[in-house]
C-alpha atoms as a PDB file:
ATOM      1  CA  UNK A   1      -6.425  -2.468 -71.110  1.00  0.00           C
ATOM      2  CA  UNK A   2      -5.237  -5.986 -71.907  1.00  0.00           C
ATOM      3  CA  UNK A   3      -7.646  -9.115 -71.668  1.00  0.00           C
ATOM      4  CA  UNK A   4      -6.040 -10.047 -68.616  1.00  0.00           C
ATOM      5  CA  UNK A   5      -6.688  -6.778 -66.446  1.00  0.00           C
ATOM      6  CA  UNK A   6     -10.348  -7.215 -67.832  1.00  0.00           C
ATOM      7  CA  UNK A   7     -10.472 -10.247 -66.745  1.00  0.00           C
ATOM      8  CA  UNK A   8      -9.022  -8.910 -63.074  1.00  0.00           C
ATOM      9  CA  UNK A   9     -11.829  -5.973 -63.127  1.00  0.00           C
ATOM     10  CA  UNK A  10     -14.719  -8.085 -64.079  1.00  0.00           C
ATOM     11  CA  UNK A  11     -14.079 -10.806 -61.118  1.00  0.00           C
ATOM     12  CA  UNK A  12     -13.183  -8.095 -59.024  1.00  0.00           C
ATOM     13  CA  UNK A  13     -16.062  -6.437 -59.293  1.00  0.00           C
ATOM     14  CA  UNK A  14     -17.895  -9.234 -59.355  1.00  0.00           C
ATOM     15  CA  UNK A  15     -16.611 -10.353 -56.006  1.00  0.00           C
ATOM     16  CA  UNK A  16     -16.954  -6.877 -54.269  1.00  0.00           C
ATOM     17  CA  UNK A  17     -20.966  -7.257 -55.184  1.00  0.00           C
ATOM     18  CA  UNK A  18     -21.311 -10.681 -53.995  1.00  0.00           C
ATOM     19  CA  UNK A  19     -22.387 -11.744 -57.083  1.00  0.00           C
ATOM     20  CA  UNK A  20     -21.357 -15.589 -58.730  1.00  0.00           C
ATOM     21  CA  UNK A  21     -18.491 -16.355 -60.660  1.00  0.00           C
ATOM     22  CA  UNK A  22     -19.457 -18.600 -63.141  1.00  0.00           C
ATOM     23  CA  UNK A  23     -18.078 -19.957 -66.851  1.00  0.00           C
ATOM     24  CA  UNK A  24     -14.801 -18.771 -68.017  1.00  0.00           C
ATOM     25  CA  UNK A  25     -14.131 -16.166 -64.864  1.00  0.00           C
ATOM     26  CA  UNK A  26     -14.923 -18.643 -62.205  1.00  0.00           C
ATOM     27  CA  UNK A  27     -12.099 -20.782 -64.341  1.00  0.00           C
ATOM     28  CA  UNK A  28      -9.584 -17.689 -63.961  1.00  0.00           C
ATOM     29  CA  UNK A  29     -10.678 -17.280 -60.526  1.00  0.00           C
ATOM     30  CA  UNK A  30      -9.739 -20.878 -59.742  1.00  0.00           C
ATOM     31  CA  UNK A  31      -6.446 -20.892 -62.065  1.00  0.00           C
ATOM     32  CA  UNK A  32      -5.465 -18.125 -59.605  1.00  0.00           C
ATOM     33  CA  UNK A  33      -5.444 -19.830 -56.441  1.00  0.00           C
ATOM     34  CA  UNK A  34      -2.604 -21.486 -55.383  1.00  0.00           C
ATOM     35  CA  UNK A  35      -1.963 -24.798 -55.896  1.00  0.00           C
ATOM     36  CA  UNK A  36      -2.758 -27.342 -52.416  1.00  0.00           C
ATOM     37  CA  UNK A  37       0.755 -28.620 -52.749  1.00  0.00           C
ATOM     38  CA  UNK A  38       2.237 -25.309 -52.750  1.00  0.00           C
ATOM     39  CA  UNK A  39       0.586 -23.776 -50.283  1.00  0.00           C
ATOM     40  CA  UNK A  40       2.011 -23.384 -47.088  1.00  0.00           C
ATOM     41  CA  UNK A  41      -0.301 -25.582 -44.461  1.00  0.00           C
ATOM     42  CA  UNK A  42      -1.966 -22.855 -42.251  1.00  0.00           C
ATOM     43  CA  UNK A  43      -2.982 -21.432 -46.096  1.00  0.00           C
ATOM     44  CA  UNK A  44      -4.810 -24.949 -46.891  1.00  0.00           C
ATOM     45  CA  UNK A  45      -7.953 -24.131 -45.269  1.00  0.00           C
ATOM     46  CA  UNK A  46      -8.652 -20.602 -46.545  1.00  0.00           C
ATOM     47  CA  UNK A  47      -8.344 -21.720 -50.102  1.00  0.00           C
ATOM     48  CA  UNK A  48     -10.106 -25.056 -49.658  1.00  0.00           C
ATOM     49  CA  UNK A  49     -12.743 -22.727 -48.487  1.00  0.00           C
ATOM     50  CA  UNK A  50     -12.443 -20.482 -51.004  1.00  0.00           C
ATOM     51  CA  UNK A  51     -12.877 -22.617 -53.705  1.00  0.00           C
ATOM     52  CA  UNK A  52     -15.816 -24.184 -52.660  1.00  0.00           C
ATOM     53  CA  UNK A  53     -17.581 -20.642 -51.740  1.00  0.00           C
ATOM     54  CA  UNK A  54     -16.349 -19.769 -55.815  1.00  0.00           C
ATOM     55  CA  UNK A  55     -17.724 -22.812 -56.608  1.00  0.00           C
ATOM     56  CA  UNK A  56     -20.769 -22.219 -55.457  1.00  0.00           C
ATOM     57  CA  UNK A  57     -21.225 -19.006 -56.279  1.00  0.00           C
ATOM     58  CA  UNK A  58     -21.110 -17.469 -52.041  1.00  0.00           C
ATOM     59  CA  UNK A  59     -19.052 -14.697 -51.114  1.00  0.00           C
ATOM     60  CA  UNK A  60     -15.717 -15.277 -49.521  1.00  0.00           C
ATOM     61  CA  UNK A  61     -14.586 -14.707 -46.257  1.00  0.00           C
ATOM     62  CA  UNK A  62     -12.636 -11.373 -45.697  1.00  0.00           C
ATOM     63  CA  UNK A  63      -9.343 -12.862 -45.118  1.00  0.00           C
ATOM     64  CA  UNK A  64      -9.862 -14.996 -48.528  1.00  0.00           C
ATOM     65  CA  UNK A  65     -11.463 -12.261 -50.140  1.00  0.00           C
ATOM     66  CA  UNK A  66      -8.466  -9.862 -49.308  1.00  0.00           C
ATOM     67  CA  UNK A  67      -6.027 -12.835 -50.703  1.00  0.00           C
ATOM     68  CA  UNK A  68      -7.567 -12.737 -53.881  1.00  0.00           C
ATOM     69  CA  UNK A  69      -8.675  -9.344 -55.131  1.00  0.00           C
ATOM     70  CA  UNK A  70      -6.129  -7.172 -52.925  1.00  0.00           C
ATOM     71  CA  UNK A  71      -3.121  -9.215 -53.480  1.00  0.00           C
ATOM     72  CA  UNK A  72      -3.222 -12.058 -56.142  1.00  0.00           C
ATOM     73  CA  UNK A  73      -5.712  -9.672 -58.504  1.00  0.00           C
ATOM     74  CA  UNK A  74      -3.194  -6.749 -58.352  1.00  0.00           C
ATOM     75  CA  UNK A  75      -0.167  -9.342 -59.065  1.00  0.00           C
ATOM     76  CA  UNK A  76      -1.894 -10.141 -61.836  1.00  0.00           C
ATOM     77  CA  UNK A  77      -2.475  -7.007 -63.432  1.00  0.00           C
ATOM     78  CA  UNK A  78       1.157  -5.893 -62.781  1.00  0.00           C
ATOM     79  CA  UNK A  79       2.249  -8.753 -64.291  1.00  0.00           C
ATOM     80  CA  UNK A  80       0.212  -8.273 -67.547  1.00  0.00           C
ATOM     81  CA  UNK A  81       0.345  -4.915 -68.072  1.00  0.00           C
ATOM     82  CA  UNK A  82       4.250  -5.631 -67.544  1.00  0.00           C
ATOM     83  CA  UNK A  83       4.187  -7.831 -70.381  1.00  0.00           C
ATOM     84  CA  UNK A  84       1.774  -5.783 -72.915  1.00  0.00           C
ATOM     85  CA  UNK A  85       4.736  -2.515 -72.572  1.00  0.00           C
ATOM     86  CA  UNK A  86       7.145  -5.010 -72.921  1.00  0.00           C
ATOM     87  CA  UNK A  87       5.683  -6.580 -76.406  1.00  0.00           C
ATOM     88  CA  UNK A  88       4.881  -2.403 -77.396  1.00  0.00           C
ATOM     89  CA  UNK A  89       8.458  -1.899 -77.006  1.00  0.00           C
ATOM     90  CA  UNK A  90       9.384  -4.383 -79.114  1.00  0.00           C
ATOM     91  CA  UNK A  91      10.749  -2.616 -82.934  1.00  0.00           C
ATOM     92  CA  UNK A  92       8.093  -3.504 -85.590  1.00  0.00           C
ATOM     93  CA  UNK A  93       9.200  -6.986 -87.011  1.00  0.00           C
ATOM     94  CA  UNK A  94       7.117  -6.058 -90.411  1.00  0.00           C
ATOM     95  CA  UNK A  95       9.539  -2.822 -91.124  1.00  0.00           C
ATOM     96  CA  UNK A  96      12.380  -3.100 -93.488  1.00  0.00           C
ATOM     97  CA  UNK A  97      15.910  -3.255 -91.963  1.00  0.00           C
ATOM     98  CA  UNK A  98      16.873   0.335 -91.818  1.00  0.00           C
ATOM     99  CA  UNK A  99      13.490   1.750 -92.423  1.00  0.00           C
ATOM    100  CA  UNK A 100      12.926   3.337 -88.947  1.00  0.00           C
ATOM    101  CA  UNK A 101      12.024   6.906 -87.611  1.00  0.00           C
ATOM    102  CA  UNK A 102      14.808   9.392 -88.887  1.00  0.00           C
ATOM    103  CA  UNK A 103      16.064   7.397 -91.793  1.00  0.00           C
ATOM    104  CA  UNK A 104      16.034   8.311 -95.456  1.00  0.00           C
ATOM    105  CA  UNK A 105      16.713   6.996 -98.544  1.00  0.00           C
END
């Protein structure tokens, strides 16, 4: 697993016990909700709220709560574990030209 789905597992879990975020996760958690300005208005209030309850370390309503670790937590992950196959199926940039599987010299 890739630092970013640890990352989504440890606030998940975290938020699931009603425990605090604090120190570098409550910073992920907060880098994860959408921006005020691009937020649709009816959306403004639930993540105002949210933020302050991350803030200060209280659980989150169920809608916000939902938001976060159902839908913008599993985005997330997709999206990194996306990226990590993408970077494994990269070829080897340290191999000589021509020096793959199934050549000989």
């Amino acid at each position: 697993m890739n630092e970013t789905s640890n990352r989504c597992t440890q606030l998940s879990r975290r938020l699931k016990a009603n425990k605090p975020v604090t120190g570098e996760l409550l910073a992920f958690a907060l880098s994860l909700v959408p921006d005020r300005n691009a937020a649709r208005r009816e959306y403004d209030e639930v993540w105002a709220d949210a933020i302050e309850k991350l803030k200060a370390g209280e659980p989150l309503y169920d809608y916000a709560y939902h938001l976060l670790v159902d839908v913008i937590l599993l985005h997330v992950r997709l999206q990194a574990n996306a990226a990590e196959r993408q970077l494994a199926a990269q070829p080897n940039q340290t191999q000589e030209p021509g020096a793959g599987p199934g050549t000989s010299r």
